[in-house]
PDB file of N, CA and C in Angstrom:
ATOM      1  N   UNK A   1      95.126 136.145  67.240  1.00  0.00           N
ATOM      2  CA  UNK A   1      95.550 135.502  68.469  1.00  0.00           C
ATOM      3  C   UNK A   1      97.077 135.507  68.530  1.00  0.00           C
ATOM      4  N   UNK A   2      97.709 135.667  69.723  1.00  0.00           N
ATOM      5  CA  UNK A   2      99.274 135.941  70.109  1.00  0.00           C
ATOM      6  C   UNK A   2      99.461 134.495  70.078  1.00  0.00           C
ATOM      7  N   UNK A   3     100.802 133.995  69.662  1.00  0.00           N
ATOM      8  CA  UNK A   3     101.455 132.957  70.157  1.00  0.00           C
ATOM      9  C   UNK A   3     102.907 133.130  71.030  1.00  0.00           C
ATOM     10  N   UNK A   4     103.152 131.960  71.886  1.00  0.00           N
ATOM     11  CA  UNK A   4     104.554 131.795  71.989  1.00  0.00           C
ATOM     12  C   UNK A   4     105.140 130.646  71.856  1.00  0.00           C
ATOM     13  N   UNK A   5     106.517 130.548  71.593  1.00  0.00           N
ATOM     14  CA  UNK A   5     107.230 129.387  71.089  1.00  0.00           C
ATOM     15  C   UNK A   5     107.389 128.592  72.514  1.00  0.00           C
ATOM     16  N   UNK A   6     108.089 127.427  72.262  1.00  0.00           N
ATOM     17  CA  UNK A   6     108.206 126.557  72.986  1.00  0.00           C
ATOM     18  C   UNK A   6     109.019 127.241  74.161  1.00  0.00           C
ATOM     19  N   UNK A   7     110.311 128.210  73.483  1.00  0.00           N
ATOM     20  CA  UNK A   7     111.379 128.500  73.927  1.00  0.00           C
ATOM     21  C   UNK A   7     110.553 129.849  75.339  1.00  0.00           C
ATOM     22  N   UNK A   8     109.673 130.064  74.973  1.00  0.00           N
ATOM     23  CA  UNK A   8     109.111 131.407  75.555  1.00  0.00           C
ATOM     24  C   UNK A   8     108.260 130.786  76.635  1.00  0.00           C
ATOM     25  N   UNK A   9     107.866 129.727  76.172  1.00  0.00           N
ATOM     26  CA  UNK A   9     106.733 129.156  77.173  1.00  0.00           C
ATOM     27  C   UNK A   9     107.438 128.528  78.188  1.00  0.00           C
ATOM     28  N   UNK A  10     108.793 127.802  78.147  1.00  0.00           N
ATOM     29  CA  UNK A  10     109.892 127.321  79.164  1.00  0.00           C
ATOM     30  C   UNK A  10     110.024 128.512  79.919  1.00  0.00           C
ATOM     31  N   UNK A  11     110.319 129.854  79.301  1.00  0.00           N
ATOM     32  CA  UNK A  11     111.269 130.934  80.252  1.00  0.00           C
ATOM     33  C   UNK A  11     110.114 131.277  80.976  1.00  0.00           C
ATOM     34  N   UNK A  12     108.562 131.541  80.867  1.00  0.00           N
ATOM     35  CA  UNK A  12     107.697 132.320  81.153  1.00  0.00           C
ATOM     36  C   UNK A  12     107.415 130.988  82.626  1.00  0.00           C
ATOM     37  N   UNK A  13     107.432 129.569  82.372  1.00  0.00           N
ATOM     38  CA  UNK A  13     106.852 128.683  83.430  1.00  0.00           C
ATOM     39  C   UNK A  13     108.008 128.109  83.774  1.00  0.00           C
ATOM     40  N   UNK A  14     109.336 128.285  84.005  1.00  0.00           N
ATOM     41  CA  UNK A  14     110.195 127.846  84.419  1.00  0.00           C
ATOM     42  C   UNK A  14     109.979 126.068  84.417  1.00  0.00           C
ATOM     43  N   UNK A  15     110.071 125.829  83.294  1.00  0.00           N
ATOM     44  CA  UNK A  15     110.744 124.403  83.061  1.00  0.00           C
ATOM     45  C   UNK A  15     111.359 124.410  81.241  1.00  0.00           C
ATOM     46  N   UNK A  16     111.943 123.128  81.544  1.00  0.00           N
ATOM     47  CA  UNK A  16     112.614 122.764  80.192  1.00  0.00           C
ATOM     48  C   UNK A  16     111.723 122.668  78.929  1.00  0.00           C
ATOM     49  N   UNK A  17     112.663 122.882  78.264  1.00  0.00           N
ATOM     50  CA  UNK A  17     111.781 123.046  76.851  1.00  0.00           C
ATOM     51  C   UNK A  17     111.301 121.626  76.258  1.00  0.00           C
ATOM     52  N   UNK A  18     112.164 120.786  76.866  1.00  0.00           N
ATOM     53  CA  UNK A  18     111.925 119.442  76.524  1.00  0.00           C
ATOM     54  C   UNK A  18     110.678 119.439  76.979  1.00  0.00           C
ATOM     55  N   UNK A  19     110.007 119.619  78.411  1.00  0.00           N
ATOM     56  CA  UNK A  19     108.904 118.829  78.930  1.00  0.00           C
ATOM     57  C   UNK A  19     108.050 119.427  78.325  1.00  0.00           C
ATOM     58  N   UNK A  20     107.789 121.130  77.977  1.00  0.00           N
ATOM     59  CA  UNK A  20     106.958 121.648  77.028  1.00  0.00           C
ATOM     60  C   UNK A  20     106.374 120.659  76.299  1.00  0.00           C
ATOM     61  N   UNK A  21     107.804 120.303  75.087  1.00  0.00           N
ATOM     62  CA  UNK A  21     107.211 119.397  74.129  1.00  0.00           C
ATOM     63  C   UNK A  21     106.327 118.383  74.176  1.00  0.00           C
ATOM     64  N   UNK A  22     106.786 117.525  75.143  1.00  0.00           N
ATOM     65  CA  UNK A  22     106.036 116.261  75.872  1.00  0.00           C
ATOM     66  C   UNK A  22     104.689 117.124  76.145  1.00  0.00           C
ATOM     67  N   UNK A  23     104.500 117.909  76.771  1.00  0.00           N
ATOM     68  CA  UNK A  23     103.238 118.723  77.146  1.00  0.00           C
ATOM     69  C   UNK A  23     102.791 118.587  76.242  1.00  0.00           C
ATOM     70  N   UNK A  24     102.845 119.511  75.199  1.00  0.00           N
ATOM     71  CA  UNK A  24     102.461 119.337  73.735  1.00  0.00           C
ATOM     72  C   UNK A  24     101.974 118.530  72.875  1.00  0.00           C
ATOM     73  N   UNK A  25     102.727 117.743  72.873  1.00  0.00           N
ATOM     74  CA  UNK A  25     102.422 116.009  71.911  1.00  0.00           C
ATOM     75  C   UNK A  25     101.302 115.566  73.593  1.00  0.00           C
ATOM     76  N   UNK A  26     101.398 115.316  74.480  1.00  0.00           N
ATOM     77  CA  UNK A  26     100.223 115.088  75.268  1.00  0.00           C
ATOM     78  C   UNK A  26      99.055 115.907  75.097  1.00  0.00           C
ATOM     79  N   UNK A  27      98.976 116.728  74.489  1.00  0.00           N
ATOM     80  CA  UNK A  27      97.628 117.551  74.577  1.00  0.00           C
ATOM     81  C   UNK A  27      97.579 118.286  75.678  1.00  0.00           C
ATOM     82  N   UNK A  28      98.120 118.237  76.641  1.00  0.00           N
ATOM     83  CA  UNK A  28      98.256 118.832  77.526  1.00  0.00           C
ATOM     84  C   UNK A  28      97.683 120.220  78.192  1.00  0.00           C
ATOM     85  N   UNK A  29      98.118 121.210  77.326  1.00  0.00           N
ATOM     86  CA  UNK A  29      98.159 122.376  76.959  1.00  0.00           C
ATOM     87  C   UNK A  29      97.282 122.961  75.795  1.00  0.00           C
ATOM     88  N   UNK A  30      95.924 123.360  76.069  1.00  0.00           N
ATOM     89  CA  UNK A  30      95.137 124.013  75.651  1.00  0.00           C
ATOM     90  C   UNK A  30      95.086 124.927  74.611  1.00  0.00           C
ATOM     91  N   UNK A  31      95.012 124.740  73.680  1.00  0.00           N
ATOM     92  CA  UNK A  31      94.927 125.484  71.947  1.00  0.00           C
ATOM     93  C   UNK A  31      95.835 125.306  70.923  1.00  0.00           C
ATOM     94  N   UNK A  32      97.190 124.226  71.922  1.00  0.00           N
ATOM     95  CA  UNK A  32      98.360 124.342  71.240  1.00  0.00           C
ATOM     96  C   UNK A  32      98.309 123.881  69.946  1.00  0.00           C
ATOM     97  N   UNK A  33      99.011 124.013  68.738  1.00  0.00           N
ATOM     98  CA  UNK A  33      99.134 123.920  67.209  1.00  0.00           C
ATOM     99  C   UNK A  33     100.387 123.483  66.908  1.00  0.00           C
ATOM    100  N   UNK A  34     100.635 122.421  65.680  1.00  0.00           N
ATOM    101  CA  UNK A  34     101.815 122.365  65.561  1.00  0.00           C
ATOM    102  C   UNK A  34     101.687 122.318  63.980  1.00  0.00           C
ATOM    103  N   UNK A  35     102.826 123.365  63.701  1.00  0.00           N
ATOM    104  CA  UNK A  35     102.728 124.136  62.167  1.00  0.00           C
ATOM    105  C   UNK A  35     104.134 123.493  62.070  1.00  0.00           C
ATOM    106  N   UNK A  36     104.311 122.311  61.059  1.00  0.00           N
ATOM    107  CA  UNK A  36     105.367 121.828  60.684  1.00  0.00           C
ATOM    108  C   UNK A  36     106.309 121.424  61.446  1.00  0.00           C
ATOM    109  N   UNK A  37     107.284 121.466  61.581  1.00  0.00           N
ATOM    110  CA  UNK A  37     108.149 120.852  63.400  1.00  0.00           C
ATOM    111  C   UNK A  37     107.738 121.408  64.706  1.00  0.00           C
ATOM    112  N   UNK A  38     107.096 122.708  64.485  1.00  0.00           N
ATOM    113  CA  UNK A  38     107.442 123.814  65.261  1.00  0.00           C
ATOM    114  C   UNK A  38     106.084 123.614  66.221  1.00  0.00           C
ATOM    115  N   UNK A  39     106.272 123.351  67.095  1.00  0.00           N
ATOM    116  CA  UNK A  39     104.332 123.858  68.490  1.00  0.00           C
ATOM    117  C   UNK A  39     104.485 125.086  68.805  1.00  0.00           C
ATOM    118  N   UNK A  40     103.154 125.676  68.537  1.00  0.00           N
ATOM    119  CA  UNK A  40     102.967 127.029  68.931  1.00  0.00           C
ATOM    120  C   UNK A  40     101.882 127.108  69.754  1.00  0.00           C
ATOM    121  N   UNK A  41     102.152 127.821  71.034  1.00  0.00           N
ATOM    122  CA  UNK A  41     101.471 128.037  72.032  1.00  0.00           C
ATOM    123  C   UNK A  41     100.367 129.219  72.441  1.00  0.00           C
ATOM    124  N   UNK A  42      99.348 129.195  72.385  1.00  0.00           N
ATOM    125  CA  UNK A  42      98.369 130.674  72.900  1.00  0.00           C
ATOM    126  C   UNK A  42      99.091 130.724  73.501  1.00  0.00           C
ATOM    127  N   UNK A  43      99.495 132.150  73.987  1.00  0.00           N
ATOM    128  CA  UNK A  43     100.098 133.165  74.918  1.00  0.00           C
ATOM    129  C   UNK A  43      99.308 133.876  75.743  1.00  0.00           C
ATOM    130  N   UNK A  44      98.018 133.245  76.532  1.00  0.00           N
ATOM    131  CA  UNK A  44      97.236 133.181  77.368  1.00  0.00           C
ATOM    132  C   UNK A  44      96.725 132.032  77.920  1.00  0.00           C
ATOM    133  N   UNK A  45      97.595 131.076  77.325  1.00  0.00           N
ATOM    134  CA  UNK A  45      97.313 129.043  78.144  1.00  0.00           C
ATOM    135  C   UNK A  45      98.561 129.227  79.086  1.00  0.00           C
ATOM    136  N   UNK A  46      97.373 128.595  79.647  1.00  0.00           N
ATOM    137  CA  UNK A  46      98.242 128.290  81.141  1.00  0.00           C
ATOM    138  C   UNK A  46      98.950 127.185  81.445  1.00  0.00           C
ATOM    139  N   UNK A  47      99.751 127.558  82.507  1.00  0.00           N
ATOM    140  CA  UNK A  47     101.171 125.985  82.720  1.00  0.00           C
ATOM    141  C   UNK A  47      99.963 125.240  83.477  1.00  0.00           C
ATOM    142  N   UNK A  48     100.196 123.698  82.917  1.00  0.00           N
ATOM    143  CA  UNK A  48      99.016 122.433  83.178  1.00  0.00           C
ATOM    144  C   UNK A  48      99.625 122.525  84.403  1.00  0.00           C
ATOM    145  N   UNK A  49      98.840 121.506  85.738  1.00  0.00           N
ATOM    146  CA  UNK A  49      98.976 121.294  86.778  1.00  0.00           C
ATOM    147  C   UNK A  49      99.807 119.834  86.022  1.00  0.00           C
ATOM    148  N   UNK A  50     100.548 120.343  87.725  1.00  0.00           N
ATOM    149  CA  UNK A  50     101.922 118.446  87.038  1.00  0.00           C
ATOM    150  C   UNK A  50     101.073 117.645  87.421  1.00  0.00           C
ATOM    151  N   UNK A  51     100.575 116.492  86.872  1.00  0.00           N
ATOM    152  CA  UNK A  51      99.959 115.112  86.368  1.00  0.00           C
ATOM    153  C   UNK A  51     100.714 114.076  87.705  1.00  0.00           C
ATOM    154  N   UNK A  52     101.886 114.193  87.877  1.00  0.00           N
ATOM    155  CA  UNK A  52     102.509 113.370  89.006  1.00  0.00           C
ATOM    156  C   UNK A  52     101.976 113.872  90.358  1.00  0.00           C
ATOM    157  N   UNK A  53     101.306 114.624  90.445  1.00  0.00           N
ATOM    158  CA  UNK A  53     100.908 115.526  92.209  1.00  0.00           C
ATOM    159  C   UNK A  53      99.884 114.878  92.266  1.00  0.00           C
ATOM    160  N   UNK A  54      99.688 114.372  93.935  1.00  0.00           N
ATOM    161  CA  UNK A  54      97.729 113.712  93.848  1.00  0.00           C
ATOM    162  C   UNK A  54      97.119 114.663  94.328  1.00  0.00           C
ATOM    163  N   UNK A  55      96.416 114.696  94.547  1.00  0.00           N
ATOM    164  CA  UNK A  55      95.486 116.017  95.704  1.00  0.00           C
ATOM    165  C   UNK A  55      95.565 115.273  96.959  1.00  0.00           C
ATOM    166  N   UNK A  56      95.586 115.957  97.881  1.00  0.00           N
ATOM    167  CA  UNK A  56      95.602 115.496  99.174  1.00  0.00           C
ATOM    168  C   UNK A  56      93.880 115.696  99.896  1.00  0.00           C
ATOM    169  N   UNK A  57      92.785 115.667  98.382  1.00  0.00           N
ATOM    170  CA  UNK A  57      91.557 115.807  99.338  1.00  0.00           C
ATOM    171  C   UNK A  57      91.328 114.397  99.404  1.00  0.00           C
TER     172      UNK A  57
END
C-alpha cells in the first residue's frame, strides 16, 4: 500500500498541514497510521467533508 505524508496530503487537498493533523488525531481520515511522531496517510483516502458545513437537505 502507497502512503503520503502529512506534507503531501496538505499540497494534494489544499489546506494546512496543521488541520491534516487535527484530521488525523480525529480519526477523521480513513486508514491513517501513526508510526512514531509521524501520520501516514493511504494515498487513495480521500479529503473528509468539512464537519462545520450542514447540508442544506
Amino acid at each position: 500500500m502507497q502512503y503520503m505524508s502529512v506534507i503531501e496530503a496538505a499540497e494534494k487537498w489544499n489546506i494546512t498541514r496543521r488541520r491534516i493533523q487535527v484530521l488525523c488525531s480525529q480519526g477523521r481520515i480513513n486508514g491513517v497510521q501513526k508510526v512514531g511522531t509521524v501520520w501516514i496517510i493511504p494515498a487513495d483516502a480521500g479529503k473528509p467533508k468539512d464537519a462545520r458545513l450542514k447540508d442544506k437537505k
